[in-house]
Protein backbone atom coordinates (compact mmCIF):
# COMPACT_ATOMS: atom_id res chain seq x y z
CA UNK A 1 0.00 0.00 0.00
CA UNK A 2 1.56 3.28 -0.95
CA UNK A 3 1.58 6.25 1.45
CA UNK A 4 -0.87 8.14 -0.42
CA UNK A 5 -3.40 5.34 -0.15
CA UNK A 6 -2.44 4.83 3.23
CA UNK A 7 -3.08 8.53 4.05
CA UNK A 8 -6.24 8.07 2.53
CA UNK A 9 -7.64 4.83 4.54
CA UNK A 10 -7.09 7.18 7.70
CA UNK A 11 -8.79 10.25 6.96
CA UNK A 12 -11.95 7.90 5.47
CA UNK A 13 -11.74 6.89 9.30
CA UNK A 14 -11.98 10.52 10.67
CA UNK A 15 -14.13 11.78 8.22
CA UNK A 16 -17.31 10.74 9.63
CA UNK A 17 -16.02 12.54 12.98
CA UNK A 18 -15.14 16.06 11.09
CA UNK A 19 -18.58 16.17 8.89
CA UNK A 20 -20.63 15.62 12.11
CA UNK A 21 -18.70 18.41 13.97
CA UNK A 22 -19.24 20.77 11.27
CA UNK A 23 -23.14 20.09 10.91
CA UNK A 24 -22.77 20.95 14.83
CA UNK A 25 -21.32 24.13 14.73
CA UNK A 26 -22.74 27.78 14.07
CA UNK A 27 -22.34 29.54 11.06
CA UNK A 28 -21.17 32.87 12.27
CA UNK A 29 -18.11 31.56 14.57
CA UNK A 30 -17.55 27.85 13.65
CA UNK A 31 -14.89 26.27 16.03
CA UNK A 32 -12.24 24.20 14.01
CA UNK A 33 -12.10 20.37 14.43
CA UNK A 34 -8.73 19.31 16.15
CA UNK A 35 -7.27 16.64 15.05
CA UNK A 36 -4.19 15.08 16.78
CA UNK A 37 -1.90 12.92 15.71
CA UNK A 38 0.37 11.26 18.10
CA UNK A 39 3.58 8.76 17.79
CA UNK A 40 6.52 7.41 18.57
CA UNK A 41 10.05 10.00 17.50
CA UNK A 42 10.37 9.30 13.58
CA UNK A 43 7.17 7.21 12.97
CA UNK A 44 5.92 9.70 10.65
CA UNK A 45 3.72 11.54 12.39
CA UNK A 46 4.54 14.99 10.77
CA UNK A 47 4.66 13.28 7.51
CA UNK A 48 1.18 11.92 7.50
CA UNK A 49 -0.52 15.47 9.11
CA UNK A 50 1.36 17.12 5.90
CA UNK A 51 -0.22 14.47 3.51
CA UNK A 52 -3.77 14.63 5.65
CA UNK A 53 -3.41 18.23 5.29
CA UNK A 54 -3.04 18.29 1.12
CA UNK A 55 -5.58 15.75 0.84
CA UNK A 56 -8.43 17.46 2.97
CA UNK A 57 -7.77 20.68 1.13
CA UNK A 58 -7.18 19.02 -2.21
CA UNK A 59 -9.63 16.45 -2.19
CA UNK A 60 -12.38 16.41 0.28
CA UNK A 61 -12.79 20.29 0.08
CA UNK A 62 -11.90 20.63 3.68
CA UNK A 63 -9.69 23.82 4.96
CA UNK A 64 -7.03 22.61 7.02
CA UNK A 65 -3.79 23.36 8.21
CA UNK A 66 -1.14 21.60 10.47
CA UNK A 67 0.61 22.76 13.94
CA UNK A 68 3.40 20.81 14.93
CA UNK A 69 3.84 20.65 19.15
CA UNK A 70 8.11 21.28 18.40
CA UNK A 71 6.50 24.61 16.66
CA UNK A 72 6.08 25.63 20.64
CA UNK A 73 9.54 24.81 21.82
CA UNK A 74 11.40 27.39 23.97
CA UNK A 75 14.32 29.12 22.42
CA UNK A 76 17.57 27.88 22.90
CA UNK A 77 18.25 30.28 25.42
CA UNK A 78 15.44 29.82 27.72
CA UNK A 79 15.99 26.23 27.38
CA UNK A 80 19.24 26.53 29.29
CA UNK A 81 17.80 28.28 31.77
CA UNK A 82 15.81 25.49 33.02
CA UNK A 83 16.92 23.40 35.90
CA UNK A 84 19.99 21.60 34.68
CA UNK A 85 19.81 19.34 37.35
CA UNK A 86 17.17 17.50 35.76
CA UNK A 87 18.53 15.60 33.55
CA UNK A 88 15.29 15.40 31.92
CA UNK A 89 15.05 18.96 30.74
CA UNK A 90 18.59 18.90 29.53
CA UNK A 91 17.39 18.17 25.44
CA UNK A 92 14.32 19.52 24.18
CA UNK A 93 11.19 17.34 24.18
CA UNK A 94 9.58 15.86 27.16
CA UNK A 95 6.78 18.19 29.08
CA UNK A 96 9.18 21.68 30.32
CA UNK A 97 10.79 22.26 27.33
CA UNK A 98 7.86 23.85 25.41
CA UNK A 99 6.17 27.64 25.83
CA UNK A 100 3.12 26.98 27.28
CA UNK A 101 1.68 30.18 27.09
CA UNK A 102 2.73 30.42 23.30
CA UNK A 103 0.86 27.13 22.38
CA UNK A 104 -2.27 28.22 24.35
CA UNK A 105 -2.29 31.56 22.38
CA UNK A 106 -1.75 30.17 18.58
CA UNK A 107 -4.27 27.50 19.29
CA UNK A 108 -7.08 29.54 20.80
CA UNK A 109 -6.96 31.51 17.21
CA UNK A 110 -8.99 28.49 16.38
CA UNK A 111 -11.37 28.21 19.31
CA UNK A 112 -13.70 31.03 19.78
CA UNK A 113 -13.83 34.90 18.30
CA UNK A 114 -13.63 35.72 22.45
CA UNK A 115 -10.01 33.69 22.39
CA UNK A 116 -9.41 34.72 18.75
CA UNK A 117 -9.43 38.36 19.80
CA UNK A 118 -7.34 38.20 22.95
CA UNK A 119 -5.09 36.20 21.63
CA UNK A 120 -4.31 38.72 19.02
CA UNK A 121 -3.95 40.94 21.60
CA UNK A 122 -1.47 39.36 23.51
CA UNK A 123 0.74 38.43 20.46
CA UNK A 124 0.63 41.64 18.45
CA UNK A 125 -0.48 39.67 15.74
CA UNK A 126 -2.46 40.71 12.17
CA UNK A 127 -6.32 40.20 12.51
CA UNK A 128 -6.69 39.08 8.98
CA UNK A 129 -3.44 36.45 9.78
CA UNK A 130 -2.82 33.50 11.62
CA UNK A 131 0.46 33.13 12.74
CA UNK A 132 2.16 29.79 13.42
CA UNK A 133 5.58 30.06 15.12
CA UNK A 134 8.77 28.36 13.58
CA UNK A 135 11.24 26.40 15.23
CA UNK A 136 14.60 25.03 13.23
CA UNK A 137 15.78 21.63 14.58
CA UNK A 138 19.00 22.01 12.34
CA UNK A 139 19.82 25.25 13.77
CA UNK A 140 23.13 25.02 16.44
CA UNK A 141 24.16 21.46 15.28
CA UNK A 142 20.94 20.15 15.85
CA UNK A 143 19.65 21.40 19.41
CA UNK A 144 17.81 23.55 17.45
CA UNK A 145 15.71 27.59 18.07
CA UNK A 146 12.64 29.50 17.62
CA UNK A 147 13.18 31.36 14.12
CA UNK A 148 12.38 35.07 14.68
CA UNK A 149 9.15 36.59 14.50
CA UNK A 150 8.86 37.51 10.61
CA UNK A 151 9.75 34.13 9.76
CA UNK A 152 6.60 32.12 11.23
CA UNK A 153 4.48 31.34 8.93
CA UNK A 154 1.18 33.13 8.13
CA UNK A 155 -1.94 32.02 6.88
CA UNK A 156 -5.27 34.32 5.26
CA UNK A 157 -7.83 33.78 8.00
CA UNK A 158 -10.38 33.83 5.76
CA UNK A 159 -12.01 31.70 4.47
CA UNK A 160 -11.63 30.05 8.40
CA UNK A 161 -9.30 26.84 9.22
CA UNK A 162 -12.14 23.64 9.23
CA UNK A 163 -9.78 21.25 10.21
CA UNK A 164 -6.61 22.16 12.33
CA UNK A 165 -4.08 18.72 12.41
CA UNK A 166 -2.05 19.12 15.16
CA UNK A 167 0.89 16.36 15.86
CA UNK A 168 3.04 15.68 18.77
CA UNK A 169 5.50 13.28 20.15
CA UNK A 170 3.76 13.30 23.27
CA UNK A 171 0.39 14.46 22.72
CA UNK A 172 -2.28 11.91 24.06
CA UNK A 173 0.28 11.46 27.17
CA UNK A 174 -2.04 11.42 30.58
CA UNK A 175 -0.06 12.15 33.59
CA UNK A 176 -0.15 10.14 36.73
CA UNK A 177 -0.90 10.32 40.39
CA UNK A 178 2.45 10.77 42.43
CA UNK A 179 1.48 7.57 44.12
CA UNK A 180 0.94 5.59 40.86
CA UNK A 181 4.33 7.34 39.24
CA UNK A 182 6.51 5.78 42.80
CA UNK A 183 4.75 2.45 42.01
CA UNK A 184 5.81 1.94 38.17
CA UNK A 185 9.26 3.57 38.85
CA UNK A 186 9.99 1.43 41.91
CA UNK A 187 8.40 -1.84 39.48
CA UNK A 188 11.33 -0.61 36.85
CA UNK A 189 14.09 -0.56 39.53
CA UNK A 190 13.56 -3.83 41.11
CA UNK A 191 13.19 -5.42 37.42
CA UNK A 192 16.83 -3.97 36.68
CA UNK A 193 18.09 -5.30 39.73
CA UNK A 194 16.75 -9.02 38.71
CA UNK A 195 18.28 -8.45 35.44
CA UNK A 196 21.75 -7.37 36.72
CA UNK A 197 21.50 -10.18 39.10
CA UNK A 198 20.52 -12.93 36.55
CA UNK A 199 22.40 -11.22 33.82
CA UNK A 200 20.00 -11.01 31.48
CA UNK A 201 20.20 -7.16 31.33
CA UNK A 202 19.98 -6.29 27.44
CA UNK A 203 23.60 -5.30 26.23
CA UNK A 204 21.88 -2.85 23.45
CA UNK A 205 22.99 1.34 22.79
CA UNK A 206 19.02 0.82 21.51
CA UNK A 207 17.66 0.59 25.46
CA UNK A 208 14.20 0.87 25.64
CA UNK A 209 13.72 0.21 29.82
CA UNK A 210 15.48 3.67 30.93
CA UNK A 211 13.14 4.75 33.62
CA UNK A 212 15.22 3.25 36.73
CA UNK A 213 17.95 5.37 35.88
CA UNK A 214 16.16 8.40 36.50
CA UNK A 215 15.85 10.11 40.02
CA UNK A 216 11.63 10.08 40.98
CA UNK A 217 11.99 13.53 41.47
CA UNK A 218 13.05 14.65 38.10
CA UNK A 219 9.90 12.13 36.85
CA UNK A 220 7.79 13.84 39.27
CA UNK A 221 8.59 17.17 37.95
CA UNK A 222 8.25 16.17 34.33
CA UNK A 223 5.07 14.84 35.11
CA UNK A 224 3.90 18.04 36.52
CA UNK A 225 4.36 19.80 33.11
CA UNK A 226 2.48 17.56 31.39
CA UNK A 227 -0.23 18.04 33.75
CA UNK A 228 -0.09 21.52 32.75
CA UNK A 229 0.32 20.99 28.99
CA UNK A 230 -2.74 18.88 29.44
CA UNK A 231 -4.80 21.16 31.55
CA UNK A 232 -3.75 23.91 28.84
CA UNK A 233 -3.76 23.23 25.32
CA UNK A 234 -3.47 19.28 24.51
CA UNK A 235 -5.62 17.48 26.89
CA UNK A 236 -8.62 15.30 25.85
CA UNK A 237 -11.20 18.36 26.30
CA UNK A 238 -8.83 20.13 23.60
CA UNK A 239 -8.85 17.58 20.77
CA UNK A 240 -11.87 15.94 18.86
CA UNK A 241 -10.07 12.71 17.23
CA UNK A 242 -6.66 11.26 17.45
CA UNK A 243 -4.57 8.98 15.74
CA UNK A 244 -2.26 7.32 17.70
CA UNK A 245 1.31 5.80 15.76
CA UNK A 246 3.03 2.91 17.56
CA UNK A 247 4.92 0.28 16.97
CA UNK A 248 5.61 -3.46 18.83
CA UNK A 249 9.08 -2.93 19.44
CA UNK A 250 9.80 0.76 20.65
CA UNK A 251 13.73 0.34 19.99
CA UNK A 252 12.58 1.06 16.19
CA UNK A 253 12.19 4.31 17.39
CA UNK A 254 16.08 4.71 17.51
CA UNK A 255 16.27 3.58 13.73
CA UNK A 256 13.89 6.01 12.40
CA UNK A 257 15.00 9.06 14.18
CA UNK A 258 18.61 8.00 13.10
CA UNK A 259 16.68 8.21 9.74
CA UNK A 260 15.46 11.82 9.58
CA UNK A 261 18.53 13.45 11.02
CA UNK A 262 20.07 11.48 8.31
CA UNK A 263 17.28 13.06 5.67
CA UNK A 264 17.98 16.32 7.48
CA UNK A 265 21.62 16.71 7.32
CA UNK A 266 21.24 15.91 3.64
CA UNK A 267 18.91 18.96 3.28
CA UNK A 268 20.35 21.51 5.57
CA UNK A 269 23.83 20.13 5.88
CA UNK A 270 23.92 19.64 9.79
CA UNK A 271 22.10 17.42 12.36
CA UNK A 272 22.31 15.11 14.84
CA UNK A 273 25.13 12.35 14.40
CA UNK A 274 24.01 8.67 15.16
CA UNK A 275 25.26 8.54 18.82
CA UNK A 276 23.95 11.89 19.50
CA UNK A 277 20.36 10.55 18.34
CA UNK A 278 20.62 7.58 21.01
CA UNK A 279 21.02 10.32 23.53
CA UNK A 280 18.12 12.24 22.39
CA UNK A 281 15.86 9.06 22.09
CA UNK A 282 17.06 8.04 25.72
CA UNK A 283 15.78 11.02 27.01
CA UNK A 284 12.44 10.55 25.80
CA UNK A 285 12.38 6.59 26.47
CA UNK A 286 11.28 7.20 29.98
CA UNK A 287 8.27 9.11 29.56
CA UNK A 288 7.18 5.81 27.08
CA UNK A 289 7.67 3.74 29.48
CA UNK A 290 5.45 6.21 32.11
CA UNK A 291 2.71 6.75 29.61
CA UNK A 292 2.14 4.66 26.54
CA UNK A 293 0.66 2.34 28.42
CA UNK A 294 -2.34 4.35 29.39
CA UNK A 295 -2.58 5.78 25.97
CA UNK A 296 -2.61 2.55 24.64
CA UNK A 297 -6.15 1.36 26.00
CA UNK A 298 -8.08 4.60 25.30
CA UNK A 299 -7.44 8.79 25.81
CA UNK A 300 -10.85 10.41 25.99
CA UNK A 301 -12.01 7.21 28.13
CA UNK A 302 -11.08 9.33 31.29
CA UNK A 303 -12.80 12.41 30.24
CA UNK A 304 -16.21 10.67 29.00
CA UNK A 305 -16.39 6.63 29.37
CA UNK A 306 -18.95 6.46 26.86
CA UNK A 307 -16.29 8.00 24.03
CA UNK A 308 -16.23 5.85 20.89
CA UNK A 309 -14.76 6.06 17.48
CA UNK A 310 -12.40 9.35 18.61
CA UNK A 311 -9.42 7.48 18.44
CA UNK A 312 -7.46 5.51 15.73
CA UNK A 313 -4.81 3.24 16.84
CA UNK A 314 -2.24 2.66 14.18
CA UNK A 315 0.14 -0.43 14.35
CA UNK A 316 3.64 0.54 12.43
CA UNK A 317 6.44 -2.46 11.77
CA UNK A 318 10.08 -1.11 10.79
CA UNK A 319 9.41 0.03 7.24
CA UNK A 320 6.28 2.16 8.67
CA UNK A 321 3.75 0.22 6.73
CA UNK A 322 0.21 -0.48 8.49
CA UNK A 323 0.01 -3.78 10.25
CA UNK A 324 -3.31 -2.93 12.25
CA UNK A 325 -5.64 -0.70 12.79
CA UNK A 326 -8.57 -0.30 15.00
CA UNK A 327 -10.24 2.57 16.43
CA UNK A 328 -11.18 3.01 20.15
């Protein structure tokens, strides 16, 4: 199945979910439908919101447009002002390392004229615009910054965004009790220790069991971000449908971001080199282990138990071709 076809089967999934929400909203101030599209570092995720993008524009006479979750990053320099003792925080990506107030303000120009307006406000921005901040991952060999202001990109706000896509890396993520957080790092300690001690602990640079070797605080405090994040701009009361990318073995995840920094030094003539992507796929490893669990049997279940057919679980092997699918 080629990508295009593949692109295709999905949105036939979702459609059902955008037409209803349109026949549902008012004609005056329509809210867009948000779409999120979730997965594993280098599954594809910002390839297939690009392609769902085209095709709902280009095909299904749907006005959309995507908003990546590394568009929200901090700038370089405020990232090293976070707490470098976390060595969490210390590469861009998990919950901390994003401008929350920045995300909140670009996505409520799709919410409400109320939000729309003080938004604008707020960010200075051009009433007849939206505005979409920029960030360049090539940019200081690959840790990456915000580009400045006149760079972002624009788009006319009218005729008005139907369909905003919006993809993350950790979008869907729930965060935990403190409680239940202590109970599923302490399970990860004591089943390193029973490796170490039978010495079946995996000799692999591709480690996918990393949470042990974090302190609970540091998890604690990355898990309080994402319970802002959530409360903020991403959480189940903020999306309408979302696809969900994963795979059976989460050390692919190490090949196909090895992949795209390859793709991306070819392009822009720097990136990340090989063993600098295992060190920025280690640091998100632990927040996989925390959380894809949960987001595995169901996001909006939480928020409203009877919730069906909002969620599309997508089954990747190595390649990235479809092995399953089934929506929740």
């Amino acid at each position: 199945m080629s990508r295009a076809e593949q692109t295709e089967l999905i949105i036939q999934r979702v459609l059902p979910s955008i037409r209803q929400h349109q026949c549902s909203q008012p004609k005056l101030d329509p809210r867009a439908f948000v779409l999120g599209i979730t997965g594993l570092q280098g599954s594809g995720k910002s390839t297939l919101a690009s392609s769902i993008v085209e095709s709902l524009n280009n095909v299904h006479a749907c006005r959309a447009i995507e908003v990546s979750l590394d568009d929200f990053y901090l700038t370089q320099a405020d990232r090293q002002r976070l707490d470098q003792n976390n060595t969490l925080l210390k590469t861009r990506g998990q919950p901390g390392t994003h401008d929350v107030r920045l995300a909140r303000l670009i996505l409520d120009q799709f919410v409400s004229a109320d939000k729309r307006a003080n938004a604008q406000q707020e960010l200075a921005i051009n009433e007849f615009e939206v505005s979409i901040p920029v960030f360049d991952k090539s940019l200081h060999s690959g840790c990456g910054d915000r580009l400045p202001r006149n760079l972002w990109k624009t788009v006319p706000r009218d005729p008005p965004v139907q369909v905003l896509v919006f993809e993350g890396w950790c979008l869907g993520f729930t965060p935990c009790t403190n409680d239940e957080m202590e109970k599923r790092w302490m399970a990860a300690k004591k089943q390193r220790c029973r490796q170490l001690e039978s010495s079946t602990l995996a000799d692999s640079r591709f480690s996918t069991s990393t949470l042990s070797e974090h302190s609970l605080e540091d998890l604690v405090s990355v898990n309080r971000n994402l319970e802002g994040y959530c409360h903020s701009f991403m959480g189940p009361q903020h999306l309408d449908f979302l696809v969900h990318l994963d795979t059976e073995d989460l050390s692919n995840v190490y090949t196909w971001r090895m992949q795209q920094e390859k793709a991306l030094r070819l392009a822009k003539g720097t990136s990340m080199m090989d063993d600098e992507v295992i060190t920025f796929v280690k640091g998100y490893m632990p927040s996989y282990e925390m959380y894809l669990g949960d987001l595995r049997t169901g996001f909006f279940k939480d928020r409203d138990p009877n919730a069906q057919n909002k969620e599309l679980h997508i089954l990747l092997d190595l390649p990235r071709n479809i092995v399953q699918m089934r929506t929740i």
